[in-house]
Protein backbone atom coordinates (compact mmCIF):
# COMPACT_ATOMS: atom_id res chain seq x y z
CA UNK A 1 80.91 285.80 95.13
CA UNK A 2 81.35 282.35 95.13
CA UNK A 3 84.30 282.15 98.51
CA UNK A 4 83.24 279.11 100.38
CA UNK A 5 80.09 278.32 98.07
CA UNK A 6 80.88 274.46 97.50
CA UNK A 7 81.32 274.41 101.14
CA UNK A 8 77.43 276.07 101.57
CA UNK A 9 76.04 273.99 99.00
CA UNK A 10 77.46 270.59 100.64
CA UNK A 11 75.64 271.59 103.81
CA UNK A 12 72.46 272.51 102.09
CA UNK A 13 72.65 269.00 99.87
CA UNK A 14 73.89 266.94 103.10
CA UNK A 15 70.69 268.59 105.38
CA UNK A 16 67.92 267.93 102.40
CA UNK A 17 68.82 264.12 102.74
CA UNK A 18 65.86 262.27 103.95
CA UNK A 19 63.58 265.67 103.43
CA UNK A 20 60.20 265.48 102.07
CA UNK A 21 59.50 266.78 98.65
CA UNK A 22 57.98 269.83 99.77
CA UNK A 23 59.66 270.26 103.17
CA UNK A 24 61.35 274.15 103.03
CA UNK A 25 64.30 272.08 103.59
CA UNK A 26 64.29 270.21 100.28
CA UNK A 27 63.86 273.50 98.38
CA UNK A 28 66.61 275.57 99.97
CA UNK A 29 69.51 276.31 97.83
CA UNK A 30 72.39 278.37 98.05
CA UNK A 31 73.57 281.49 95.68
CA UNK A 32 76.40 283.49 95.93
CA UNK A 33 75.87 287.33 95.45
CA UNK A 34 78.12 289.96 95.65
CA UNK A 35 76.38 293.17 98.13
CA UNK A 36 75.38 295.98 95.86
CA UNK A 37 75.24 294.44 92.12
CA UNK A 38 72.42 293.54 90.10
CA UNK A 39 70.78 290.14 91.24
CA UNK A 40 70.95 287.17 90.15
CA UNK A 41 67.38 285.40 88.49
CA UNK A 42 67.53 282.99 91.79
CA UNK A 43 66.94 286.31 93.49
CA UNK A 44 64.30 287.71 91.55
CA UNK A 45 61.97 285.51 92.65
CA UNK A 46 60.36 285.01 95.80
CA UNK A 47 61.90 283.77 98.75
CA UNK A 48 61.39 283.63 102.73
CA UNK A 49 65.03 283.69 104.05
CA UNK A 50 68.56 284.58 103.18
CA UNK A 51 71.14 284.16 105.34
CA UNK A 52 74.30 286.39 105.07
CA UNK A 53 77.46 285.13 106.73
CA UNK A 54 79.82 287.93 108.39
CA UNK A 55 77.71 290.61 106.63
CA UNK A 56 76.55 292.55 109.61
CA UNK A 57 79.94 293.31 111.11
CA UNK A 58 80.81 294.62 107.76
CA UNK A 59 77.86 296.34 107.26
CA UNK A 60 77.91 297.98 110.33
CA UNK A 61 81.48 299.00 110.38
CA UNK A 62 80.91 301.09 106.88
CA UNK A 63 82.48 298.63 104.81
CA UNK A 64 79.43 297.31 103.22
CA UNK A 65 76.80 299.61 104.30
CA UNK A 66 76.32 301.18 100.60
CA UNK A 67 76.20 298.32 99.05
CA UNK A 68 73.82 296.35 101.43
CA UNK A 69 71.63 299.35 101.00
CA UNK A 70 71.89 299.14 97.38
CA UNK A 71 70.87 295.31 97.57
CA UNK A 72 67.61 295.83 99.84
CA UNK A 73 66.70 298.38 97.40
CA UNK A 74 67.09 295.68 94.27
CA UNK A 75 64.96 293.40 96.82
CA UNK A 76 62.16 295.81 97.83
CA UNK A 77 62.01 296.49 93.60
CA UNK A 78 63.10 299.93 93.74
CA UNK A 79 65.66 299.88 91.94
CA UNK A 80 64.40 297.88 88.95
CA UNK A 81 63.92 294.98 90.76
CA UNK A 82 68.02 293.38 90.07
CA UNK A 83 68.01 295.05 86.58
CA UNK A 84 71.36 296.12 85.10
């Protein structure tokens, strides 16, 4: 989903400024993903954060809960790992 995704990857470019090459800060990028579809190759690889604007309240209020599920599945490889 890419709602507000220039806006994300502005603040990531504007905060790597000044980082050093190899400072977690440098290599952060942003990717939109819509919950509960297959993911993305930036996803299939490893990673040690994501950060998920407004998802709990939908999550949590059944909205999303299905497909968050889905997507920690496609994370912890059980469902093929993001494949189709």
């Amino acid at each position: 989903m890419e709602v507000n995704m220039g806006t994300v990857r502005s603040n990531v470019a504007r905060n790597a400024t000044g980082a050093e090459e190899h400072d977690a800060t440098s290599l952060a990028q942003a990717v939109g993903y819509s919950w509960g579809t297959p993911l993305p190759p930036e996803l299939r690889i490893a990673f040690d954060i994501v950060l998920c604007g407004d998802l709990l309240y939908h999550v949590w209020s059944g909205r999303l809960q299905n497909e968050f599920l889905t997507t920690l599945q496609y994370l912890n490889g059980g469902a093929g790992a993001g494949a189709a």
